[in-house]
PDB file of N, CA and C in Angstrom:
ATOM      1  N   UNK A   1      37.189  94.984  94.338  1.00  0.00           N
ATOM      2  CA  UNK A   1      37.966  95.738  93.389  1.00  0.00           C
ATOM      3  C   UNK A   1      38.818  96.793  94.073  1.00  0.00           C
ATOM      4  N   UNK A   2      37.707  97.482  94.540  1.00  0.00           N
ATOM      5  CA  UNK A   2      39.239  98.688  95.865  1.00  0.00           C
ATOM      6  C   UNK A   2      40.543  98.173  96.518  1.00  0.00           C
ATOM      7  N   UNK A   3      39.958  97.020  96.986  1.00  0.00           N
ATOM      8  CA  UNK A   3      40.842  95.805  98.359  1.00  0.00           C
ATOM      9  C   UNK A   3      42.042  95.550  97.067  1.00  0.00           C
ATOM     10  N   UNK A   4      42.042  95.054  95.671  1.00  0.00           N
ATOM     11  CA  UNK A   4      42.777  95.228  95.307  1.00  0.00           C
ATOM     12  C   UNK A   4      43.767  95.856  94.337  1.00  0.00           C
ATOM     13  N   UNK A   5      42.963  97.305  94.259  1.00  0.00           N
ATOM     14  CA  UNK A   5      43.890  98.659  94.178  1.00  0.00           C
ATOM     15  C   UNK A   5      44.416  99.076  95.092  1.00  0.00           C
ATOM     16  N   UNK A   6      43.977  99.123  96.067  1.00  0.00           N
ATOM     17  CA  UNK A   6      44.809  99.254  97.272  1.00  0.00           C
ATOM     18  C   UNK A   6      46.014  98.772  97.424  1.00  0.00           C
ATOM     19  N   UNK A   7      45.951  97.112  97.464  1.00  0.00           N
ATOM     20  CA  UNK A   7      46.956  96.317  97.225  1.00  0.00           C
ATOM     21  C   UNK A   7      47.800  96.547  95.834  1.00  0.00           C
ATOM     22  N   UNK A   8      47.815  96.824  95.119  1.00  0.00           N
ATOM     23  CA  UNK A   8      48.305  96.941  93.831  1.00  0.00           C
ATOM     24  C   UNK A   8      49.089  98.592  94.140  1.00  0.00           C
ATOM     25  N   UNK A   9      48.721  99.440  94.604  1.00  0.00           N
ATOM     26  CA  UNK A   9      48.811 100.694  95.057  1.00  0.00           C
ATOM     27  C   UNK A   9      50.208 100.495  96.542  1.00  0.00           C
ATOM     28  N   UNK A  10      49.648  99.543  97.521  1.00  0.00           N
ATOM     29  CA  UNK A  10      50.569  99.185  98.219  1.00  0.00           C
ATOM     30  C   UNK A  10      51.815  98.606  97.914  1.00  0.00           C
ATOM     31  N   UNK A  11      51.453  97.629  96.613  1.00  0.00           N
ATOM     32  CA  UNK A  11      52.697  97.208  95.985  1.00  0.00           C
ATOM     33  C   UNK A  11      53.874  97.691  95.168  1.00  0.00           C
ATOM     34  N   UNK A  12      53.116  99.025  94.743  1.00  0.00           N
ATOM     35  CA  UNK A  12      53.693  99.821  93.954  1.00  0.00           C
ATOM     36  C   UNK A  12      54.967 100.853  94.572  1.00  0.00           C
ATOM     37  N   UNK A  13      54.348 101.195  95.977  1.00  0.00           N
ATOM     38  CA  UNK A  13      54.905 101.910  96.669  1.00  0.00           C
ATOM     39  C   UNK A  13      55.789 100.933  97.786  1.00  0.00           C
ATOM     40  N   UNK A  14      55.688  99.977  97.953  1.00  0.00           N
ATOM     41  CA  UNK A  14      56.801  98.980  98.384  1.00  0.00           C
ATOM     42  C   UNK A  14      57.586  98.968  97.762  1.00  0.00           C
ATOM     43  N   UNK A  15      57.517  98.623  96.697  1.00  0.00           N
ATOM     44  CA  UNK A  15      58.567  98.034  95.437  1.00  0.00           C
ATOM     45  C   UNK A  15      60.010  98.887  95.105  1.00  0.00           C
ATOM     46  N   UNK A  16      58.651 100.324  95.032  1.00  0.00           N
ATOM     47  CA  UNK A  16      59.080 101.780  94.989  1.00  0.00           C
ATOM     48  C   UNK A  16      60.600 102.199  95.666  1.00  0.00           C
ATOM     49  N   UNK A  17      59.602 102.063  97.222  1.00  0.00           N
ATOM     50  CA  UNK A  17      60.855 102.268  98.412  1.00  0.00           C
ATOM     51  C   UNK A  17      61.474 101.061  98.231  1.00  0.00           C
ATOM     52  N   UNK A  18      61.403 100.277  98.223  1.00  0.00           N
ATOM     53  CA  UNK A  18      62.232  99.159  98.363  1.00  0.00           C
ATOM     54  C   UNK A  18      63.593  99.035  97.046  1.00  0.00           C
ATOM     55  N   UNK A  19      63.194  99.506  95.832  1.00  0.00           N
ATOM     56  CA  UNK A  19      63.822 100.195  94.835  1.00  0.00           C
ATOM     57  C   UNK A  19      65.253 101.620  95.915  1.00  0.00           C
ATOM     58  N   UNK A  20      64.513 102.149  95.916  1.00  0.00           N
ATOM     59  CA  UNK A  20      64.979 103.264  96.678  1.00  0.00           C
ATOM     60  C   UNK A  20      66.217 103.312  97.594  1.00  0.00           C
ATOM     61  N   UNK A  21      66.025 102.550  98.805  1.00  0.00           N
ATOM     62  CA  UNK A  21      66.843 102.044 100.024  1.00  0.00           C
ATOM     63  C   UNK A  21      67.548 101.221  99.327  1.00  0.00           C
ATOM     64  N   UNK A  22      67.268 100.053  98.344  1.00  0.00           N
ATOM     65  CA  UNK A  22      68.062  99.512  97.724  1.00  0.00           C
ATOM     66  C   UNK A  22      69.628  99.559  97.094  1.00  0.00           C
ATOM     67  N   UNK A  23      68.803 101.116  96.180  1.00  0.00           N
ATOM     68  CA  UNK A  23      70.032 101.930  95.587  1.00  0.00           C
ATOM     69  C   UNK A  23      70.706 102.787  96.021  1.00  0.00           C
ATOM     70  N   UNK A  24      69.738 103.247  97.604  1.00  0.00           N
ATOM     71  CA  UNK A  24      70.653 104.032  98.542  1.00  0.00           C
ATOM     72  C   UNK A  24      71.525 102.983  99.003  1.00  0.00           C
ATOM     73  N   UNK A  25      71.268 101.842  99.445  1.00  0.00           N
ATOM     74  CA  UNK A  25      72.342 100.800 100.258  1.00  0.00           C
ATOM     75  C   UNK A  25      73.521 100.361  99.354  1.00  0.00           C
ATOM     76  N   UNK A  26      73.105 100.327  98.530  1.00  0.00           N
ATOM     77  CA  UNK A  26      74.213  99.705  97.016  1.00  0.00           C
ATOM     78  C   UNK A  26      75.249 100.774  97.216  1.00  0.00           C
ATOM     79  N   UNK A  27      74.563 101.880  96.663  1.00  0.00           N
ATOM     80  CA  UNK A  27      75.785 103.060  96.488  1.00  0.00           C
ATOM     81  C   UNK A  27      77.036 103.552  97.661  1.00  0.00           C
ATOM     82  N   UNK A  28      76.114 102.974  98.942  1.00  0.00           N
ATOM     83  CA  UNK A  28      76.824 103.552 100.035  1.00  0.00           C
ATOM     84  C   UNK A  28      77.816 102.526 100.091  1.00  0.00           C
ATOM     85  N   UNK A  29      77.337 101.414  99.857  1.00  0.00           N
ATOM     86  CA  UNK A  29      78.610 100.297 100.070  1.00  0.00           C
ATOM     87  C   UNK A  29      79.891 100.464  98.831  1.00  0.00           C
ATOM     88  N   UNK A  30      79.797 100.584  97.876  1.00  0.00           N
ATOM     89  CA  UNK A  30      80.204 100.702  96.969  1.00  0.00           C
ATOM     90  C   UNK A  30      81.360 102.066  96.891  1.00  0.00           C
ATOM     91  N   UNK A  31      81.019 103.311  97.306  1.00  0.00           N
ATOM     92  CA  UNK A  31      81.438 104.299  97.513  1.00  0.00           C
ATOM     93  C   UNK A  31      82.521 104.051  99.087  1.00  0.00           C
ATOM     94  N   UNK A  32      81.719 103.009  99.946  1.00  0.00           N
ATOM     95  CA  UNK A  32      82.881 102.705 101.232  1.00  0.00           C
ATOM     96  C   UNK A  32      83.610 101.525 100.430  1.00  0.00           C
ATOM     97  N   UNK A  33      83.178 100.369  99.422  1.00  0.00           N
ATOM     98  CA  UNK A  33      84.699  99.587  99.141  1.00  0.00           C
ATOM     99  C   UNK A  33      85.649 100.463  98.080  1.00  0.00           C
ATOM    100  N   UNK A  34      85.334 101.510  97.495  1.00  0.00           N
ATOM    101  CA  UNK A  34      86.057 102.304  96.703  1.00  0.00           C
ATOM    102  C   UNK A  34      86.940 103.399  97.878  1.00  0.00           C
ATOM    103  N   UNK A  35      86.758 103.667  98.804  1.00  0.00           N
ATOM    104  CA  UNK A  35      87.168 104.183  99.821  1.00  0.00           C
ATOM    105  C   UNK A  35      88.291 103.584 100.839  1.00  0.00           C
ATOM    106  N   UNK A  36      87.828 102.291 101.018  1.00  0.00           N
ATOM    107  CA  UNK A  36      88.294 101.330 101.581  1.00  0.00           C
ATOM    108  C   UNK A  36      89.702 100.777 100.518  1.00  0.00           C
ATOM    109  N   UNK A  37      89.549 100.805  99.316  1.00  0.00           N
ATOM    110  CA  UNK A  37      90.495 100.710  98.282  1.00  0.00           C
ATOM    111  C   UNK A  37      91.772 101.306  98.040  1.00  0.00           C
ATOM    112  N   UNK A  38      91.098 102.584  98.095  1.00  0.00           N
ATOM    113  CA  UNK A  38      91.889 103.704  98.237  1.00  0.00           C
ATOM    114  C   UNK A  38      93.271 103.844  99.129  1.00  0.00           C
ATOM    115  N   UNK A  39      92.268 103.765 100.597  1.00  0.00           N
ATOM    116  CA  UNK A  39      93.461 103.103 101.536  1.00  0.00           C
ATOM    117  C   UNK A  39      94.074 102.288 101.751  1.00  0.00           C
ATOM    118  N   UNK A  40      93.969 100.918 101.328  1.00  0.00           N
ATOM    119  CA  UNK A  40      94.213 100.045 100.789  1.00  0.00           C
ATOM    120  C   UNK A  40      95.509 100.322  99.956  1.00  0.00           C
ATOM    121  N   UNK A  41      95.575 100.891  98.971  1.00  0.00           N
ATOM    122  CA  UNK A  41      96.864 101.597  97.624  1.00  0.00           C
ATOM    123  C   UNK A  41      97.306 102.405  98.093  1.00  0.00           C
ATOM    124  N   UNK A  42      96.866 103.433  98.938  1.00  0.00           N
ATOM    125  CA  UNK A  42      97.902 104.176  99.817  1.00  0.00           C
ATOM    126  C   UNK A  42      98.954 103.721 100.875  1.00  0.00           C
ATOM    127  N   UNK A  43      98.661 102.362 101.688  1.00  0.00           N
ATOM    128  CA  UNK A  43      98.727 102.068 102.215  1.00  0.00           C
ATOM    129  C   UNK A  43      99.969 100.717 101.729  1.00  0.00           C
ATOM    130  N   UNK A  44      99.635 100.336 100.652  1.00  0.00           N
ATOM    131  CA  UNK A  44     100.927  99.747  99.667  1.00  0.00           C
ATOM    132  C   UNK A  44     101.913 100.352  99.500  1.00  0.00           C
ATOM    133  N   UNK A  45     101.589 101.673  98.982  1.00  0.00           N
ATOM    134  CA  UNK A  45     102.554 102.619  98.182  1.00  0.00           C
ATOM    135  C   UNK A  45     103.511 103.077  99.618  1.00  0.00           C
ATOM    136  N   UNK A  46     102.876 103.608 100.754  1.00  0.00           N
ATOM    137  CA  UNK A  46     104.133 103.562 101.687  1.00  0.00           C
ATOM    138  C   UNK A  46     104.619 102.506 102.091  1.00  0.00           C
ATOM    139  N   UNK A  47     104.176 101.405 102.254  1.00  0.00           N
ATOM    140  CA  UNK A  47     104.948 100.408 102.525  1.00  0.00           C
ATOM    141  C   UNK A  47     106.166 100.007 101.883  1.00  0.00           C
ATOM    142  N   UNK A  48     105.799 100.148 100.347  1.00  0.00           N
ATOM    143  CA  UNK A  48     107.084 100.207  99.743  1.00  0.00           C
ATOM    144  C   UNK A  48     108.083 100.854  99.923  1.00  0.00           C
ATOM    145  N   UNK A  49     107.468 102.493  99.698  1.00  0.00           N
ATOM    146  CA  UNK A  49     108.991 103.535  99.814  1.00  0.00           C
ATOM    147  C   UNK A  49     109.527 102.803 101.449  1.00  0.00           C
ATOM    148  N   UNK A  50     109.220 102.694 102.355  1.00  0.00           N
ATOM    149  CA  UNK A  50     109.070 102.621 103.469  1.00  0.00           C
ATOM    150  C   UNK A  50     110.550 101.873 103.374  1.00  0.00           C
ATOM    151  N   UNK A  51     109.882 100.299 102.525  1.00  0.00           N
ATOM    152  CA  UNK A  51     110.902  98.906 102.499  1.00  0.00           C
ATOM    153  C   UNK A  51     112.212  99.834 101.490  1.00  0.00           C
ATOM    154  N   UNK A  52     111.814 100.327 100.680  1.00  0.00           N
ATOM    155  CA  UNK A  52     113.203 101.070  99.990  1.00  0.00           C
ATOM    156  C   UNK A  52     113.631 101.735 100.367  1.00  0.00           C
ATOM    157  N   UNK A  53     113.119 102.184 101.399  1.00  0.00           N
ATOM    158  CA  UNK A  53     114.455 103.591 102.023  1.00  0.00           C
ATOM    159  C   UNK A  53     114.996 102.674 103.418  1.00  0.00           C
ATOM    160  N   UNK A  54     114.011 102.084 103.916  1.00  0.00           N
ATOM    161  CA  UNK A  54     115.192 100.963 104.562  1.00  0.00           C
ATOM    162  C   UNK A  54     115.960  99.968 104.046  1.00  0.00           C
ATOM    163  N   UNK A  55     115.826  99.864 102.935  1.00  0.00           N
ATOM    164  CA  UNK A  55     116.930  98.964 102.323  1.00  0.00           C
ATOM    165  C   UNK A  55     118.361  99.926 102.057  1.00  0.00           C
ATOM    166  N   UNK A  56     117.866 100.909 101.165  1.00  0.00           N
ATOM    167  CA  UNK A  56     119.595 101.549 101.054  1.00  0.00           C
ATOM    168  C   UNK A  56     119.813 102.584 102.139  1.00  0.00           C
ATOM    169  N   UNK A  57     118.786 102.428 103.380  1.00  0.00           N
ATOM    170  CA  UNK A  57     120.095 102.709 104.724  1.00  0.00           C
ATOM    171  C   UNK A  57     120.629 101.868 105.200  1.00  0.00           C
ATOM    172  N   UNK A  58     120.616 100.703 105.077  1.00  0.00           N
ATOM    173  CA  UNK A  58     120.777  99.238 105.522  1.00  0.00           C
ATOM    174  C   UNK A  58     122.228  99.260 104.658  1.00  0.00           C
ATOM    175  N   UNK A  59     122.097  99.016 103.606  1.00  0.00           N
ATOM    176  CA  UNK A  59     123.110  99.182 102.297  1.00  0.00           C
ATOM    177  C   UNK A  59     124.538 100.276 102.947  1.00  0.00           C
ATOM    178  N   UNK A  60     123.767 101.438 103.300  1.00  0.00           N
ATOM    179  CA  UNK A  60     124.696 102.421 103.773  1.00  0.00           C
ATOM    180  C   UNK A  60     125.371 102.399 105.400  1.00  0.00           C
ATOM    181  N   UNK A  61     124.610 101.757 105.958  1.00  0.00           N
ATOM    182  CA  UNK A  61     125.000 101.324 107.019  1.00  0.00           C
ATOM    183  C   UNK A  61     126.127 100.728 107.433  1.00  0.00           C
ATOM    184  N   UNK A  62     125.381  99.124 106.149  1.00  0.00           N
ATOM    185  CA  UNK A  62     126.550  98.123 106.617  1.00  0.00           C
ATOM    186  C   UNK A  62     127.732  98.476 105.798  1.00  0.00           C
ATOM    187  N   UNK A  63     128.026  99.154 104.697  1.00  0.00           N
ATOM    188  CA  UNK A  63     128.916  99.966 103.653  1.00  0.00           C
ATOM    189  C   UNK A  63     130.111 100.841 104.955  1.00  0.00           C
ATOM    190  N   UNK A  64     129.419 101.590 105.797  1.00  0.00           N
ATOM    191  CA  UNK A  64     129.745 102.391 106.294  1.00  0.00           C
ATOM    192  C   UNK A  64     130.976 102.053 107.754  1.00  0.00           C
ATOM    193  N   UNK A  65     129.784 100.567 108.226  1.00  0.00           N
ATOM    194  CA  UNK A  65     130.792  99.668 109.671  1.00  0.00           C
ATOM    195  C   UNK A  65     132.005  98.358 109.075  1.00  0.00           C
ATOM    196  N   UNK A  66     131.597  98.534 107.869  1.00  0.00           N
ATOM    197  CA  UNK A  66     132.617  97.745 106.801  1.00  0.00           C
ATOM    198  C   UNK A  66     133.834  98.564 106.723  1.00  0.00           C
ATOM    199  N   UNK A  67     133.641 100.037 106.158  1.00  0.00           N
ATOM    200  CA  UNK A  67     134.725 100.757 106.097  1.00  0.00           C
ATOM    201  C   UNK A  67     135.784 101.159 107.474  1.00  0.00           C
ATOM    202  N   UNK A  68     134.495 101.421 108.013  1.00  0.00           N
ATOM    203  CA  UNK A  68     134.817 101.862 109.611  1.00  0.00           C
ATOM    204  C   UNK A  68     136.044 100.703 110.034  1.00  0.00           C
ATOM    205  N   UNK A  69     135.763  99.352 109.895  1.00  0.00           N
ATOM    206  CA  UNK A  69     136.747  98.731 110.751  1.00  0.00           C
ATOM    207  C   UNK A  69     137.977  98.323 109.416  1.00  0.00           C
ATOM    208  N   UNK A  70     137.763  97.870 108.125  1.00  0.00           N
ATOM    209  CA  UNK A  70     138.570  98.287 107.065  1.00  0.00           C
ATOM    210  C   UNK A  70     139.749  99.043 107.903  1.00  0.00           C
ATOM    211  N   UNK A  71     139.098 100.625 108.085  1.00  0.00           N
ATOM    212  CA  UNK A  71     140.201 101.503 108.164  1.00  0.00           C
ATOM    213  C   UNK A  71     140.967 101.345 109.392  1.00  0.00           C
ATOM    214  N   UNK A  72     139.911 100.759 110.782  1.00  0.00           N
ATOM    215  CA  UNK A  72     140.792 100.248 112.074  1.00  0.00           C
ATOM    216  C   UNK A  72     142.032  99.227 111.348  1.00  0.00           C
ATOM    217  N   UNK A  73     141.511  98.351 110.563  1.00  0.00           N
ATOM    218  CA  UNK A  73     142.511  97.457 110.804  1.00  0.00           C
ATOM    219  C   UNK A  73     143.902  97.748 109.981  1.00  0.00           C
ATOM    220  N   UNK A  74     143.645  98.786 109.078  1.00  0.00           N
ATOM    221  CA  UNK A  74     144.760  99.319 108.097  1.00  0.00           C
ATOM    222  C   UNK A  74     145.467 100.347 108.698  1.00  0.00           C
ATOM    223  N   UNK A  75     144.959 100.694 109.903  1.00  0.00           N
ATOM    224  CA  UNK A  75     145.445 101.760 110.525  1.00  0.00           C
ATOM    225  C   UNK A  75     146.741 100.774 112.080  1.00  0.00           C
ATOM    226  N   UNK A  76     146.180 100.140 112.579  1.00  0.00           N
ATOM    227  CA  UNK A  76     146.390  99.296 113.124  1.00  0.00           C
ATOM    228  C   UNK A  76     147.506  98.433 112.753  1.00  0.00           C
ATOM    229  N   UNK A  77     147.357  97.568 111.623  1.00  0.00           N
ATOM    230  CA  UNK A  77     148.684  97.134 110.471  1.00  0.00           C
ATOM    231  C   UNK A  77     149.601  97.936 110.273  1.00  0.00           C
ATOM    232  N   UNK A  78     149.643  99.455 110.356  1.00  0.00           N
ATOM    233  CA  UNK A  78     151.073 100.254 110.152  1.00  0.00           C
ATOM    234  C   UNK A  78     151.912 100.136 111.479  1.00  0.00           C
ATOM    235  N   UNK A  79     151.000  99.904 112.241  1.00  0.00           N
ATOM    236  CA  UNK A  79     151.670  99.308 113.697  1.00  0.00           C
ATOM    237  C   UNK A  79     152.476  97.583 114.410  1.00  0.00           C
ATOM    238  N   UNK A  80     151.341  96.868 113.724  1.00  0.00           N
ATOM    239  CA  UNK A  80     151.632  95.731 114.515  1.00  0.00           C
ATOM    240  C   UNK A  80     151.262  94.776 112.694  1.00  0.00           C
ATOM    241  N   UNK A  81     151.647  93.642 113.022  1.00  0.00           N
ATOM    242  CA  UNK A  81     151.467  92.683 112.045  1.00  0.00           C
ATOM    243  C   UNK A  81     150.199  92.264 111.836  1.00  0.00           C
ATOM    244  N   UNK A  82     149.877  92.584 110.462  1.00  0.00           N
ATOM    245  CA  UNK A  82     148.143  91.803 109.952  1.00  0.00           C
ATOM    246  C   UNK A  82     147.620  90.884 111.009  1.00  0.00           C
ATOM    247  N   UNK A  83     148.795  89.861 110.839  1.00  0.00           N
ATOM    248  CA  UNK A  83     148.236  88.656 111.588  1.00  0.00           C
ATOM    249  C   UNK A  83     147.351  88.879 112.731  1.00  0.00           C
ATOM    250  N   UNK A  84     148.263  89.740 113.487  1.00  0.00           N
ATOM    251  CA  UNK A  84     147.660  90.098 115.056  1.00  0.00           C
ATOM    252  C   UNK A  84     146.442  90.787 115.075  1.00  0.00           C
ATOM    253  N   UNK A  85     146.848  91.745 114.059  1.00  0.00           N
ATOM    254  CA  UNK A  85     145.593  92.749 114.077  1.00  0.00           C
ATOM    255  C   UNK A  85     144.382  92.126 113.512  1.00  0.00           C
ATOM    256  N   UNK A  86     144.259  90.761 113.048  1.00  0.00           N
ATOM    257  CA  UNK A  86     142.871  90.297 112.298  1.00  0.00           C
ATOM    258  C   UNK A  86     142.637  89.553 113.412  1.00  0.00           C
ATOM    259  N   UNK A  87     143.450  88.475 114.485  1.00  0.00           N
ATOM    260  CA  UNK A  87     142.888  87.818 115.515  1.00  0.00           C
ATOM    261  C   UNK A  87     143.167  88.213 116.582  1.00  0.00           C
ATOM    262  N   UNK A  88     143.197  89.525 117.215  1.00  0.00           N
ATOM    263  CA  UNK A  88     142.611  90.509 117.642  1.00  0.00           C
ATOM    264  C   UNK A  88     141.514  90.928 117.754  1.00  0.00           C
ATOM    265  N   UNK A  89     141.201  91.287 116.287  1.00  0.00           N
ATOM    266  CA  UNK A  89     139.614  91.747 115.893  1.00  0.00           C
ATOM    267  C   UNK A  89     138.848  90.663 115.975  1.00  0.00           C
ATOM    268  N   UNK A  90     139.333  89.570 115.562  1.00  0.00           N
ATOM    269  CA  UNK A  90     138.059  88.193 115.591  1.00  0.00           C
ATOM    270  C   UNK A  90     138.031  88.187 116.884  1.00  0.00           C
ATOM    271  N   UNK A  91     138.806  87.894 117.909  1.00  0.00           N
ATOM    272  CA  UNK A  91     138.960  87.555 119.329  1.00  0.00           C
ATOM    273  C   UNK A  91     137.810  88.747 119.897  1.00  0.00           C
ATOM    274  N   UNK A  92     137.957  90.218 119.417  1.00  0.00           N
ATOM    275  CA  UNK A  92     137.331  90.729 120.202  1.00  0.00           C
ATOM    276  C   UNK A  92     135.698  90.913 119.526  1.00  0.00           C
ATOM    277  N   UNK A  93     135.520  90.445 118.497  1.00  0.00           N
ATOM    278  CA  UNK A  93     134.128  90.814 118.256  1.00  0.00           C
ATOM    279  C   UNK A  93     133.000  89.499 118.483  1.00  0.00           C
ATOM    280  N   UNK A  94     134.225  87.921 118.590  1.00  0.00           N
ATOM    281  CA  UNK A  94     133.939  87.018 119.716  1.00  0.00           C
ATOM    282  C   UNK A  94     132.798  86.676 120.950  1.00  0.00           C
ATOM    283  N   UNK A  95     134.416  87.794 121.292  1.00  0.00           N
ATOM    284  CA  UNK A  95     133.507  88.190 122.679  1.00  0.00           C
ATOM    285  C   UNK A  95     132.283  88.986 123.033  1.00  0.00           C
ATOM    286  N   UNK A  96     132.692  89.991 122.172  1.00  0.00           N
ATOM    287  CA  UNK A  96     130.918  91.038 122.073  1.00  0.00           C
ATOM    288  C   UNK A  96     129.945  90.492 121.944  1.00  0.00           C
ATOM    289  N   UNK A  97     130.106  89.222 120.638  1.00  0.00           N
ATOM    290  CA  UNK A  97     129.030  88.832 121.033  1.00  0.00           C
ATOM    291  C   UNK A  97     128.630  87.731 121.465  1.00  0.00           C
ATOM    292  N   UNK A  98     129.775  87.180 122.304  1.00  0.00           N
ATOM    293  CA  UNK A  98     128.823  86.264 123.416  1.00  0.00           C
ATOM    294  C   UNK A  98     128.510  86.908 124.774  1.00  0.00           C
ATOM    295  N   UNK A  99     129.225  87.856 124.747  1.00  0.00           N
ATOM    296  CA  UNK A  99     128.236  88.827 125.978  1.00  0.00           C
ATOM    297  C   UNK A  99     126.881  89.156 125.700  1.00  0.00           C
ATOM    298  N   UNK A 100     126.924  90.020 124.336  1.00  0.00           N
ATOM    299  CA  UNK A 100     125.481  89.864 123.933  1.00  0.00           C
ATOM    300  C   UNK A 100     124.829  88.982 124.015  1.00  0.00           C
ATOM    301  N   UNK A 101     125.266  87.495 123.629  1.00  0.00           N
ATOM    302  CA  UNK A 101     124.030  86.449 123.668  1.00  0.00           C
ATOM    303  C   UNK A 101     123.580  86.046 125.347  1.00  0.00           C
ATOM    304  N   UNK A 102     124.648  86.103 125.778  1.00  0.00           N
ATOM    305  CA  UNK A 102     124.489  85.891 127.168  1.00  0.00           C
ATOM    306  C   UNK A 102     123.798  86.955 127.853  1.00  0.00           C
ATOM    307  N   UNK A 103     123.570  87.784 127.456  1.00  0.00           N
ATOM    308  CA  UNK A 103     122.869  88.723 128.382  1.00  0.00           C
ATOM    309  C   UNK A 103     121.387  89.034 127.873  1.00  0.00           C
ATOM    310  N   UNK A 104     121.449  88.670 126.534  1.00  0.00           N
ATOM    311  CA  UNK A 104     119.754  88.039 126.431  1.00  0.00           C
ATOM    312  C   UNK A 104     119.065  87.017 126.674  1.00  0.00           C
TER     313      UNK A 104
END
């Protein structure tokens, strides 16, 4: 009869702790994938602004080397004939970049 109060007593207090560590282990994981989450959505949210503010400098960029040669070539035309001044510009941006390719 002792041998198994004992046991019954042992089981109780297994179960117990085992209860215990259980709900300590649960919570801790739980509290690190809610953590882990977190960064996770932070970690979205800049990515985005990130992709949107490089998009409309991109936007402003190419807006900007558009105008830039726009105004070469209108500036250029009060001088010499369209014609020249557009295969000119093709001729020379051509070449830029087959130097570029060639030199990678």
């Amino acid at each position: 009869m002792a041998e198994k109060k004992s046991k019954s007593y042992v089981d109780v207090v297994a179960h117990l702790l085992f209860g215990f560590f259980k709900s300590k282990i649960k919570k801790n994981i739980i509290e690190n994938i809610e953590e882990a989450k977190q960064h996770v959505v932070d970690a979205l949210f800049d990515l985005k602004r990130n992709i949107f503010r490089s998009v409309i400098e991109i936007i402003f960029l190419v807006t900007g080397v558009i105008t830039l040669f726009l105004g070469l070539i209108v500036l250029l035309a009060q001088h010499y004939p369209v014609e020249y001044v557009l295969i000119g510009y093709g001729a020379a941006v051509s070449f830029i970049v087959l130097i570029v390719a060639k030199l990678k």
